[in-house]
N, C-alpha and C. Protein backbone atom coordinates (compact mmCIF):
# COMPACT_ATOMS: atom_id res chain seq x y z
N UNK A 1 165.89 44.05 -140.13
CA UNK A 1 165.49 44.77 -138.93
C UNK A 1 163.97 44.90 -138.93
N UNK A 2 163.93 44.49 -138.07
CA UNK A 2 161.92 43.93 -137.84
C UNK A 2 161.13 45.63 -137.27
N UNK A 3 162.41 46.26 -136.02
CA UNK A 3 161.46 47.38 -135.15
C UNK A 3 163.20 48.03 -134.70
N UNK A 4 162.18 48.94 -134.93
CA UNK A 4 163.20 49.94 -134.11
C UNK A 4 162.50 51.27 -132.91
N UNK A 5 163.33 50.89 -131.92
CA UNK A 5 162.50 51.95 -130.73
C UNK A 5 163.24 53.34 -130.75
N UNK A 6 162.36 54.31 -130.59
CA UNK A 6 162.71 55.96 -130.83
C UNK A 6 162.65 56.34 -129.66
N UNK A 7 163.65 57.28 -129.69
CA UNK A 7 163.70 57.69 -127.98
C UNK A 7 163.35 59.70 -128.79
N UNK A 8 162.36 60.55 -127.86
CA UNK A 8 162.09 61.72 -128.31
C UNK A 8 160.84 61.99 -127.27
N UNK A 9 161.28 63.51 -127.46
CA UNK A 9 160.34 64.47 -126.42
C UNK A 9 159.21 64.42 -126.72
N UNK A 10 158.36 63.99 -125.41
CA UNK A 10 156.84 64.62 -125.20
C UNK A 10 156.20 65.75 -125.40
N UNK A 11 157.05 66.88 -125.51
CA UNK A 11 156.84 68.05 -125.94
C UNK A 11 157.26 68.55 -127.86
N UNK A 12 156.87 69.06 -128.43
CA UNK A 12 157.17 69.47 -130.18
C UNK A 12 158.52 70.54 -130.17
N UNK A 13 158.47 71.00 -129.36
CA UNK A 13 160.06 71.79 -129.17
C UNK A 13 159.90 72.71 -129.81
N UNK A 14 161.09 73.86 -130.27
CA UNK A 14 161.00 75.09 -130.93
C UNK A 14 161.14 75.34 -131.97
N UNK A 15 161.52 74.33 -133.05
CA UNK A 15 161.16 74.02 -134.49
C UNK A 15 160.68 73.00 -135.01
N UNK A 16 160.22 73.92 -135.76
CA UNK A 16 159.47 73.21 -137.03
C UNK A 16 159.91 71.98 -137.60
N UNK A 17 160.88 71.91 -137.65
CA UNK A 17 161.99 71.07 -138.36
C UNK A 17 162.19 69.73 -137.30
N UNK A 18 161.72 70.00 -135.99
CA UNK A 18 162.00 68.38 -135.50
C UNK A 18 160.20 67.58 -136.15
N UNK A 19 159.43 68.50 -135.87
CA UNK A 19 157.98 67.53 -136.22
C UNK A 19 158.11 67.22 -137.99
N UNK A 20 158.65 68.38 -138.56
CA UNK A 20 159.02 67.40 -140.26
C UNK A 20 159.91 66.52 -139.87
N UNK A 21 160.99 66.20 -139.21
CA UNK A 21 162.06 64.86 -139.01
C UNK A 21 161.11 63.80 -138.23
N UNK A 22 160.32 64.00 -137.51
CA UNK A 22 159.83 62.80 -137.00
C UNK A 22 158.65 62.28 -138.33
N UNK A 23 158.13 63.36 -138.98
CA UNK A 23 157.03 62.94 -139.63
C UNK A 23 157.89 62.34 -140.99
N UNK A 24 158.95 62.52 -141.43
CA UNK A 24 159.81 61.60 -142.63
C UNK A 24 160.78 60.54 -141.54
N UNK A 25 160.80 60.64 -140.67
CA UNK A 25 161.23 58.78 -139.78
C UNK A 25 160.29 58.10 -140.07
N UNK A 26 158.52 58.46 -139.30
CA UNK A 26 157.78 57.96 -139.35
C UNK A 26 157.44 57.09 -140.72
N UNK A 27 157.68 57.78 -142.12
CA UNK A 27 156.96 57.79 -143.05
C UNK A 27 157.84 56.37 -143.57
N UNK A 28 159.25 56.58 -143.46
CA UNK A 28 160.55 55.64 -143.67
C UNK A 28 160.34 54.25 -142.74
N UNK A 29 159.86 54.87 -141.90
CA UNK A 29 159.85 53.09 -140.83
C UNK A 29 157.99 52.35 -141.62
N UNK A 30 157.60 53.29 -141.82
CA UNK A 30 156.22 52.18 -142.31
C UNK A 30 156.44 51.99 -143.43
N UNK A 31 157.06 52.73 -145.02
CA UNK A 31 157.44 51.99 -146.18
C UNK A 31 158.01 50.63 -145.94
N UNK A 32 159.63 50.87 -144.66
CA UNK A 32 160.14 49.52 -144.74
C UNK A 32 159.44 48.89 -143.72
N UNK A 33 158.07 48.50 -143.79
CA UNK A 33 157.91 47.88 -142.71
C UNK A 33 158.55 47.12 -141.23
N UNK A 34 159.04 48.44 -140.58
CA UNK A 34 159.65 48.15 -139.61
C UNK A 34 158.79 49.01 -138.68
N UNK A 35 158.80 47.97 -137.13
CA UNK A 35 157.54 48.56 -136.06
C UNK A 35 158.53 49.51 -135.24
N UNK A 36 157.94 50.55 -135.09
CA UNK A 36 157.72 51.37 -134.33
C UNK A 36 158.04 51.13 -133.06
N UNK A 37 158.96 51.29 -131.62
CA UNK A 37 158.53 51.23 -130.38
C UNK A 37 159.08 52.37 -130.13
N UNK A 38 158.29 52.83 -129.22
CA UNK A 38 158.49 54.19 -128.39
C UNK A 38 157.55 54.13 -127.19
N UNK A 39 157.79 55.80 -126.22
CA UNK A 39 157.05 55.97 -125.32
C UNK A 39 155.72 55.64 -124.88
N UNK A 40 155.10 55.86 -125.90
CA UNK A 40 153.15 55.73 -125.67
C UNK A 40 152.57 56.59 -126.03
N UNK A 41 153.26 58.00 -125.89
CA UNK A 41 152.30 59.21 -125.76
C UNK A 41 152.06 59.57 -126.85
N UNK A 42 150.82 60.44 -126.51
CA UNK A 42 149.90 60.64 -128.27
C UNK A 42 150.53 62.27 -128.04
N UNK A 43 151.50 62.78 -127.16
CA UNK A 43 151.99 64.08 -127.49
C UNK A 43 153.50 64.69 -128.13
N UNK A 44 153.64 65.76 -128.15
CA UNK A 44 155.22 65.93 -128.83
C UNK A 44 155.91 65.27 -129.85
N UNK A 45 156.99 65.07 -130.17
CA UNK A 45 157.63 64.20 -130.91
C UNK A 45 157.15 63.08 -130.93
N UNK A 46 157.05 62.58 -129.75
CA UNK A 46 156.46 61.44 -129.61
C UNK A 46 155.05 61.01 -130.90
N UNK A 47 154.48 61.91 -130.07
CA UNK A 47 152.96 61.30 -130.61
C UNK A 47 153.11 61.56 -132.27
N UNK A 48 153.63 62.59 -132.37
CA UNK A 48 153.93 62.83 -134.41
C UNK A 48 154.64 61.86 -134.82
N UNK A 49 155.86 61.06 -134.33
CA UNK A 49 156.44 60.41 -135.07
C UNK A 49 155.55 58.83 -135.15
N UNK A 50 154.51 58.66 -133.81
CA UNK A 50 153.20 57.37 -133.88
C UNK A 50 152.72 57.80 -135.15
N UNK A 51 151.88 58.80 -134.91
CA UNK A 51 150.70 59.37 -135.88
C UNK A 51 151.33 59.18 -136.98
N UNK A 52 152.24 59.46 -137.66
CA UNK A 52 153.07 58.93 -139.06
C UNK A 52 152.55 58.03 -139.39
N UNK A 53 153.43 57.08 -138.94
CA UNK A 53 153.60 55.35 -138.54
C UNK A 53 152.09 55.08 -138.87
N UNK A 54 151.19 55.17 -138.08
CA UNK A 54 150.14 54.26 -138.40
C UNK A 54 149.07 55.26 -139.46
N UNK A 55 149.16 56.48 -139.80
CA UNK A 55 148.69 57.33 -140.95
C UNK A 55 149.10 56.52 -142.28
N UNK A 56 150.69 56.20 -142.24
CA UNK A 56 151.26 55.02 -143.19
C UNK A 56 150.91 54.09 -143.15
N UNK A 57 150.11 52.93 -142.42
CA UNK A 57 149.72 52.05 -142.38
C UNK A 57 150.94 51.11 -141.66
N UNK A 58 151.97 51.59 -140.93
CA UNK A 58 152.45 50.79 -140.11
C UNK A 58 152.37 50.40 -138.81
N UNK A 59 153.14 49.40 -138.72
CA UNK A 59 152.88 49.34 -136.82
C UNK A 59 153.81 49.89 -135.94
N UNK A 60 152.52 50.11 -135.10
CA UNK A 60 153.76 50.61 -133.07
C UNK A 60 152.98 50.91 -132.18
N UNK A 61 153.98 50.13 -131.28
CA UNK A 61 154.17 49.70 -130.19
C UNK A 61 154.78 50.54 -129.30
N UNK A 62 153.46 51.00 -127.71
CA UNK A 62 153.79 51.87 -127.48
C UNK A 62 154.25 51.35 -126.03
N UNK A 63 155.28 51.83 -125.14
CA UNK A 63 155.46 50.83 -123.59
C UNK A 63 155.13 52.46 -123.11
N UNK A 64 154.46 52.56 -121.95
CA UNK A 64 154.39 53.70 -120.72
C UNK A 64 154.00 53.12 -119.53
N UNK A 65 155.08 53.69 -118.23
CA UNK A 65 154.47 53.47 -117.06
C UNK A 65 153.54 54.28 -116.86
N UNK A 66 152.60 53.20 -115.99
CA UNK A 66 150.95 53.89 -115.59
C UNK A 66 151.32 55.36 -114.63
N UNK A 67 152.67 56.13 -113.91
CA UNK A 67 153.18 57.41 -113.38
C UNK A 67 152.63 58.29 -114.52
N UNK A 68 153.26 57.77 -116.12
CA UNK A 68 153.25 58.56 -116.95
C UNK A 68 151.54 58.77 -118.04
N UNK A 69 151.18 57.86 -117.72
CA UNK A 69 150.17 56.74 -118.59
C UNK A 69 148.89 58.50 -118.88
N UNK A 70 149.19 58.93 -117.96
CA UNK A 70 147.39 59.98 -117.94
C UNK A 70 148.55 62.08 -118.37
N UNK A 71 150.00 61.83 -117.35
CA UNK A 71 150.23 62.95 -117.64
C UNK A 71 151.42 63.30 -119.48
N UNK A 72 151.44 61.60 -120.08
CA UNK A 72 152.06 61.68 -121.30
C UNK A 72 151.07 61.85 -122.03
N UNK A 73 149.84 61.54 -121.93
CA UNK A 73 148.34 61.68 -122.83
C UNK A 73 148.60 60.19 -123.37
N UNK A 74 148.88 59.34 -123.18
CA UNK A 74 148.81 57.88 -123.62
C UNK A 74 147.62 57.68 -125.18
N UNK A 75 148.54 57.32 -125.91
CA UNK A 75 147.99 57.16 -127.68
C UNK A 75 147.31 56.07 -127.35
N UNK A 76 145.62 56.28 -128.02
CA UNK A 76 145.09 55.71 -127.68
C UNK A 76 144.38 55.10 -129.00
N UNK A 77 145.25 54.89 -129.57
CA UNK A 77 144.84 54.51 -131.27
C UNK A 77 146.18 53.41 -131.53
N UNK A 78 146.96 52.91 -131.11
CA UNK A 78 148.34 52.06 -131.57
C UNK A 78 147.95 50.92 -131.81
N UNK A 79 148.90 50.01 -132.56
CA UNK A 79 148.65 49.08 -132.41
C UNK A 79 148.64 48.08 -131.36
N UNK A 80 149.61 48.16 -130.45
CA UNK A 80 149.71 47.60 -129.16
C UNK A 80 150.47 48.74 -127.53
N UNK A 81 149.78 48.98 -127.06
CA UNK A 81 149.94 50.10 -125.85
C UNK A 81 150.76 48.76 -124.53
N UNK A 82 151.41 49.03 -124.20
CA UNK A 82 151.68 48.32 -123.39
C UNK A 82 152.34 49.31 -122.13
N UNK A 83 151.37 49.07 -121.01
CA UNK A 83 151.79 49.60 -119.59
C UNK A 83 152.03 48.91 -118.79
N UNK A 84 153.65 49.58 -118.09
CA UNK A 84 154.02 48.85 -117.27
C UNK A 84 154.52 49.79 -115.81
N UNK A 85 155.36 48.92 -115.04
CA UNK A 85 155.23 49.58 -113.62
C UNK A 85 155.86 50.88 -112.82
N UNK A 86 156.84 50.68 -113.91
CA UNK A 86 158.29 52.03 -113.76
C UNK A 86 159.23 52.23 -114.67
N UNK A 87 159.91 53.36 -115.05
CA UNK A 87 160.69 53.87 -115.78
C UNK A 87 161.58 53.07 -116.36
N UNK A 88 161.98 51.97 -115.33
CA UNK A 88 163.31 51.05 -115.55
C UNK A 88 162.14 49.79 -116.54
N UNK A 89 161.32 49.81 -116.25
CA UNK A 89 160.62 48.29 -116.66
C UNK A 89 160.39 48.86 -118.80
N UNK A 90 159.80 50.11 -118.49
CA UNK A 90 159.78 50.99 -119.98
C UNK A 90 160.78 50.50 -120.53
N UNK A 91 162.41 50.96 -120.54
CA UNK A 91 163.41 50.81 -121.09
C UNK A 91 163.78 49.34 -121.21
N UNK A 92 162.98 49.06 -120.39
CA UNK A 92 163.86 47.14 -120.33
C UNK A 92 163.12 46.60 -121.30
N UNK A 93 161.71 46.90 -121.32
CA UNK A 93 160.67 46.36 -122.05
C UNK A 93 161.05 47.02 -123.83
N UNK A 94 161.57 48.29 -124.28
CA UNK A 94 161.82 48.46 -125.24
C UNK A 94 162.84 48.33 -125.70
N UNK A 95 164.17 47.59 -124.79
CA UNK A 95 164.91 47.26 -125.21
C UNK A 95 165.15 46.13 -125.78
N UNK A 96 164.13 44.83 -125.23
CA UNK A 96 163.91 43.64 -125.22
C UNK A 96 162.88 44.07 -126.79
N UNK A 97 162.38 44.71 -127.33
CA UNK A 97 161.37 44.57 -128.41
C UNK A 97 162.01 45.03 -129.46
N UNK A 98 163.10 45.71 -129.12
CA UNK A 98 163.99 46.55 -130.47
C UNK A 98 165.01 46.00 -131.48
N UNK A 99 164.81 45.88 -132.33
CA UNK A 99 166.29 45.79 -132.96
C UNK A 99 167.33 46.98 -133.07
N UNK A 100 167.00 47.63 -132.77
CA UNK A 100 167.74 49.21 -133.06
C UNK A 100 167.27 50.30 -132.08
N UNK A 101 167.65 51.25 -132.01
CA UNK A 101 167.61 52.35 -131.58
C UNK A 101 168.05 53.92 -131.97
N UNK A 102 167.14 55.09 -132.21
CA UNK A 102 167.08 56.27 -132.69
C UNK A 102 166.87 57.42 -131.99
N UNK A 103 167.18 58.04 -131.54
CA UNK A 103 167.35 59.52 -131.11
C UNK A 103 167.10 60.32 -131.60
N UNK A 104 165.80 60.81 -131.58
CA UNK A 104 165.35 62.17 -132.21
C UNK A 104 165.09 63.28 -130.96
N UNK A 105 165.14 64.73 -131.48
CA UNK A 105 165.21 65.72 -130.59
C UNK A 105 164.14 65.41 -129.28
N UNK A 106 165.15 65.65 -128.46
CA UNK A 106 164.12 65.64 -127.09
C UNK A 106 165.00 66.40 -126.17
N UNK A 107 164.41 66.09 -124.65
CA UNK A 107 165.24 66.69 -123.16
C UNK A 107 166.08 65.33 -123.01
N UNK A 108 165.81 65.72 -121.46
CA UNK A 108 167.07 64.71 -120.38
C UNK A 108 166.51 63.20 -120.70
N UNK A 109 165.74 62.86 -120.55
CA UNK A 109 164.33 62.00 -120.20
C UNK A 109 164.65 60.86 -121.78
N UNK A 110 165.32 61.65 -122.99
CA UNK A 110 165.69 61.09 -124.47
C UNK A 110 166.84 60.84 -124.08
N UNK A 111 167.78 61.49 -123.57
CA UNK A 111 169.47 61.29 -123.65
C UNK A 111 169.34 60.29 -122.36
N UNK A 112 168.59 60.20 -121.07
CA UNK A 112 168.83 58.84 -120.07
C UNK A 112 168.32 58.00 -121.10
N UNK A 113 167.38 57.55 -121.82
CA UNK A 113 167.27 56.24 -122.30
C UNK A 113 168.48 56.15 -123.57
N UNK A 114 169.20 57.05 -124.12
CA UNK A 114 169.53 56.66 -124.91
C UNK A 114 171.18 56.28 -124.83
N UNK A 115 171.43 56.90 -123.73
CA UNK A 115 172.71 56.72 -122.81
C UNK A 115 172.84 55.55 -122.05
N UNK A 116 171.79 55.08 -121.91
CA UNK A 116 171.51 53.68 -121.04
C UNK A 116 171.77 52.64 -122.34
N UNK A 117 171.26 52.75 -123.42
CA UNK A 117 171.30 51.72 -124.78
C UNK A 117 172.48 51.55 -125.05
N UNK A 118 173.07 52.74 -125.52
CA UNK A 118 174.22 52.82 -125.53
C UNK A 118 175.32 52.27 -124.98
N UNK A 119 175.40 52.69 -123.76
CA UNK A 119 176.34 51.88 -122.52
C UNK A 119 176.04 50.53 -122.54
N UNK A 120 174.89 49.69 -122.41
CA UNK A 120 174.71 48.78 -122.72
C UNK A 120 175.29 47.86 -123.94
N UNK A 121 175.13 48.40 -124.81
CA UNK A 121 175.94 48.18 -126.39
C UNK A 121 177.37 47.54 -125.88
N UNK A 122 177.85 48.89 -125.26
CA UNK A 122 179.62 48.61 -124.80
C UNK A 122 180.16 47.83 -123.87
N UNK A 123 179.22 47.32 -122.99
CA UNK A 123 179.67 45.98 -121.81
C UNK A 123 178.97 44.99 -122.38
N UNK A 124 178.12 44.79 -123.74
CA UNK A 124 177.64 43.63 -124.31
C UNK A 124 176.50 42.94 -123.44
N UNK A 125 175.47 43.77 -123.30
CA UNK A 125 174.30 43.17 -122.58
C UNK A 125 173.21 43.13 -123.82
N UNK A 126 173.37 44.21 -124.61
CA UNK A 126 172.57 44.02 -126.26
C UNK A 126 173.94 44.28 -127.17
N UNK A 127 173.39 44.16 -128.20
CA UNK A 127 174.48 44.72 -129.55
C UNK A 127 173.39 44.63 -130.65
N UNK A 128 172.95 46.19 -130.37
CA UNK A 128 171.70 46.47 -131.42
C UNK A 128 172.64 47.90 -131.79
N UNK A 129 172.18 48.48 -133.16
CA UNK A 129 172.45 49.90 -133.45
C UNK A 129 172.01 51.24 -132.86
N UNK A 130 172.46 51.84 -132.43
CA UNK A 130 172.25 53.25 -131.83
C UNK A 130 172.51 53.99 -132.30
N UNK A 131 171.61 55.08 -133.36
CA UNK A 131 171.64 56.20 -134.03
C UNK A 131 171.40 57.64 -133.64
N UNK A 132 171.62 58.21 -134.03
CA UNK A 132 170.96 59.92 -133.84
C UNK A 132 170.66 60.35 -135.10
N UNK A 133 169.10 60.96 -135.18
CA UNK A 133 168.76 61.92 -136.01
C UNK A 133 169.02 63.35 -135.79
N UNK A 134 170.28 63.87 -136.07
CA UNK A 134 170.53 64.78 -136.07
C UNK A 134 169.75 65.92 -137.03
N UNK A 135 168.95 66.33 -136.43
CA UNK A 135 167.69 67.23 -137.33
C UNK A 135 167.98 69.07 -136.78
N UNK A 136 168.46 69.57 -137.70
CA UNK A 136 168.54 70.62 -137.84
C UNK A 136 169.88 70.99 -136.58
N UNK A 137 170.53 70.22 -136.65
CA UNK A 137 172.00 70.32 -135.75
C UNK A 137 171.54 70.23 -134.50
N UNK A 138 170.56 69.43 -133.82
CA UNK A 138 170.05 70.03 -132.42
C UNK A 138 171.11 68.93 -131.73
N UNK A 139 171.61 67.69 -132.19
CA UNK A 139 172.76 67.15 -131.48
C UNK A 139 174.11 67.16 -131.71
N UNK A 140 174.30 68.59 -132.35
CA UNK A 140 175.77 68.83 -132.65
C UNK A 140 176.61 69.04 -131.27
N UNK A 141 175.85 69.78 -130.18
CA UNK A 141 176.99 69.48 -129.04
C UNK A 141 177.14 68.27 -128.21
N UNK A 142 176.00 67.13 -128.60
CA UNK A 142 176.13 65.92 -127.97
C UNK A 142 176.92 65.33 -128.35
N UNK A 143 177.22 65.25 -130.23
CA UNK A 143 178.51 64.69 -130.92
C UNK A 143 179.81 65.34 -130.99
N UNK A 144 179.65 66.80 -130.23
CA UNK A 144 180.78 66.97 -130.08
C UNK A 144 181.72 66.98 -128.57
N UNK A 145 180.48 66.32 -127.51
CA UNK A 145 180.85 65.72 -126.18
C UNK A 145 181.58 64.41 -126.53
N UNK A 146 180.79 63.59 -127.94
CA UNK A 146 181.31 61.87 -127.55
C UNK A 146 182.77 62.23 -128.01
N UNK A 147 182.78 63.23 -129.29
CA UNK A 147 184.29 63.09 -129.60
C UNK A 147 185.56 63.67 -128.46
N UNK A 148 185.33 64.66 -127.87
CA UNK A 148 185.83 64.95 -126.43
C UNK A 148 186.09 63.66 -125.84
N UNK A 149 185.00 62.61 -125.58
CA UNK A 149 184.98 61.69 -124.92
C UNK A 149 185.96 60.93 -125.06
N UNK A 150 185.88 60.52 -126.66
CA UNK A 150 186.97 59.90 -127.28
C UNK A 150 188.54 60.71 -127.58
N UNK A 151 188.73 62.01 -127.51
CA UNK A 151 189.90 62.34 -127.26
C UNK A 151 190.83 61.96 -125.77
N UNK A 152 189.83 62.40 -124.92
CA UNK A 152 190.19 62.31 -123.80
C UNK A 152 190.39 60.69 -123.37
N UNK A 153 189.86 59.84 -124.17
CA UNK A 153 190.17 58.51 -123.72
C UNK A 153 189.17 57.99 -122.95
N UNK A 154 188.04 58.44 -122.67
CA UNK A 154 186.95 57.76 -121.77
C UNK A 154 186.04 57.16 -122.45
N UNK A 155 186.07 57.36 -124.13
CA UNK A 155 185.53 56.67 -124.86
C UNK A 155 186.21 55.73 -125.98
N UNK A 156 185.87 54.84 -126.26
CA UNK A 156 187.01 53.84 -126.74
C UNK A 156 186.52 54.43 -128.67
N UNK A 157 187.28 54.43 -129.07
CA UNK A 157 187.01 54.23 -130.61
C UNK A 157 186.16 53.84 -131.38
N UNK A 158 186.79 52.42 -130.84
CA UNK A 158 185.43 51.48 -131.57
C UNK A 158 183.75 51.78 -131.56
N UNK A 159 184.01 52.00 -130.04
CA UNK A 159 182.68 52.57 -129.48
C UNK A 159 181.99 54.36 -130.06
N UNK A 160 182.74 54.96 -130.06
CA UNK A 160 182.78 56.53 -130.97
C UNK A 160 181.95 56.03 -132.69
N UNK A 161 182.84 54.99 -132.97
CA UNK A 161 182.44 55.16 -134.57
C UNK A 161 181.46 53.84 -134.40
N UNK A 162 180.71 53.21 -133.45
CA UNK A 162 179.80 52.53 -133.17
C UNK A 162 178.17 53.24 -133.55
N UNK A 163 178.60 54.91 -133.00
CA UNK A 163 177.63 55.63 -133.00
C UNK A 163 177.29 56.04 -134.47
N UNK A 164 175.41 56.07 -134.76
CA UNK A 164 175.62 56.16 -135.96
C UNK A 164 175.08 57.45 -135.82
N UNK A 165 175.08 58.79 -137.29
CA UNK A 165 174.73 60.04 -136.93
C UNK A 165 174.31 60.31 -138.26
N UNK A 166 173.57 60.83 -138.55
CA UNK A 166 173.11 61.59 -139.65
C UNK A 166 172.21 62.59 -139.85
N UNK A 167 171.55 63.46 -140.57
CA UNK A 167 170.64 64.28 -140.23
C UNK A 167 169.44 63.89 -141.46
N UNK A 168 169.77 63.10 -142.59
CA UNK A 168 168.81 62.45 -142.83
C UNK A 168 168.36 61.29 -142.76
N UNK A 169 167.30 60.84 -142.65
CA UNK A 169 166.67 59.85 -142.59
C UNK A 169 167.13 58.30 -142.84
N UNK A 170 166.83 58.47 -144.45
CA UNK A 170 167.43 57.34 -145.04
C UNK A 170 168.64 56.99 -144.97
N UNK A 171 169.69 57.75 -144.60
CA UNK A 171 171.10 57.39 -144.51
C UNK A 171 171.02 56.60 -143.39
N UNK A 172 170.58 57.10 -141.81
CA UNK A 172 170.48 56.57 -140.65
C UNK A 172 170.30 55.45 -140.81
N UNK A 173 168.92 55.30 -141.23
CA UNK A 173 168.22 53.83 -141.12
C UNK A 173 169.12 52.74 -141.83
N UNK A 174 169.28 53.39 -143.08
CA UNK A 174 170.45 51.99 -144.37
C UNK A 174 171.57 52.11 -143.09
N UNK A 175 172.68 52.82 -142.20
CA UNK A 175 173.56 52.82 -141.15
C UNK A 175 173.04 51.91 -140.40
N UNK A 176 171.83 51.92 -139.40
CA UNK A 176 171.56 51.01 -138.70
C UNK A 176 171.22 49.73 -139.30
N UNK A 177 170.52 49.40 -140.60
CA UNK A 177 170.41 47.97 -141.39
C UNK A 177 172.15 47.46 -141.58
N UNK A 178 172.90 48.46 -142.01
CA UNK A 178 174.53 47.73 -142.12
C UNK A 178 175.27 47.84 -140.53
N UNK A 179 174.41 48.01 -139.60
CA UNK A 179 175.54 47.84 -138.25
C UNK A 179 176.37 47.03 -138.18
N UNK A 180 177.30 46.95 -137.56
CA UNK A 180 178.17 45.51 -137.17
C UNK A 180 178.93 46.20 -135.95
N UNK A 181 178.43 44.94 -134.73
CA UNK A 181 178.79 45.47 -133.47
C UNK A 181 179.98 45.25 -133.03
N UNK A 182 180.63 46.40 -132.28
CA UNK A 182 181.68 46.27 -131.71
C UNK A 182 182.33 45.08 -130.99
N UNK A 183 183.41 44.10 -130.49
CA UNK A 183 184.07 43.75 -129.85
C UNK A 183 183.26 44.36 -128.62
N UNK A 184 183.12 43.79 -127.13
CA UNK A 184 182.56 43.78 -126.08
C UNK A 184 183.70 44.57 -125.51
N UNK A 185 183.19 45.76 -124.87
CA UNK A 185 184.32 46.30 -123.82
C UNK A 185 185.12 45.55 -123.20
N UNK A 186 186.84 45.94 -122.92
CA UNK A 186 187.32 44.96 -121.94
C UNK A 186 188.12 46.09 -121.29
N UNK A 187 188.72 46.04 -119.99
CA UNK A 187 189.04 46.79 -119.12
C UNK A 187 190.77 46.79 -119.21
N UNK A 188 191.40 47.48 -118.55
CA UNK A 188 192.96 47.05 -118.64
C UNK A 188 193.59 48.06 -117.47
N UNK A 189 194.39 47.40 -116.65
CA UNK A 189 194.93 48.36 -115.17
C UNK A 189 195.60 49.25 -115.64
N UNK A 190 195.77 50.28 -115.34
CA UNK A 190 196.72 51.14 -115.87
C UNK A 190 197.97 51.37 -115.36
């Protein structure tokens, strides 16, 4: 696994404990030299889990639309900044650069891109890994929506234990290096 793109809030949030989880991702993706893609911004989660990364001497790669480019504070130290035209072009553009994908604490703005990867995964348009850093339980009711999901049958199995979850670091990442992707969704009349 060459890069992996992080999906996480522009803002640092209300503990302590998400800027130590981004700052030991950070520290884990530049040992294994694996690049970095994310938002752009030199703020919040965001910008701590960059500032890691290249404090370590690794690389990343930042995509922001020019909407966001002045009110995300755009990192202006990366190795490669790349702006583009709209929200949809961001996600397309870091989906196309990723081998993987990570979820660290954020808002709505983390769960649309990471819900979009995801879903994607399951109609087979990528088949990259999709993790959550579960840091200090802040996505315990998101994992306990997918399993709902999967009781109720709107989520397939395969797809449930597709998802990878951990709250430390190194487990995640060795999870996403051993992925193996699901069978492609298939539909059936009822």
């Amino acid at each position: 696994m060459k890069s992996i793109a992080v999906f996480c809030g522009s803002s640092i949030g209300a503990s302590e404990a998400y800027r130590e989880g981004a700052i030991l991702l950070g520290r884990e993706l530049a040992k294994r030299n694996i690049t970095l893609i994310y938002g752009g911004a030199s703020v919040g989660v965001m910008g701590t889990v960059a500032d890691t990364v290249l404090q370590e001497g690794g690389k990343v790669i930042g995509v922001i639309p020019t909407l966001l480019e002045d009110r995300e504070i755009s990192h202006k130290h990366l190795t490669e900044l790349i702006v583009v035209n709209s929200m949809h072009e961001r996600k397309s553009k870091m989906m196309e650069l990723a081998d993987g994908f990570i979820a660290l604490p954020g808002g709505p703005g983390t769960l649309e891109e990471f819900f979009e990867v995801f879903t994607w995964n399951q109609i087979g348009l990528i088949q990259k890994p999709c993790g959550i850093l579960n840091i200090s339980h802040y996505y315990d009711l998101l994992i306990a929506l997918f399993d709902h999901m999967q009781d109720e049958h709107f989520l397939q199995t395969q797809y449930r234990e597709a998802l990878l979850v951990d709250s430390d670091v190194t487990r995640l990442l060795e999870k996403c290096l051993a992925y193996v992707p699901p069978a492609i969704k298939t539909y059936q009349h009822n």
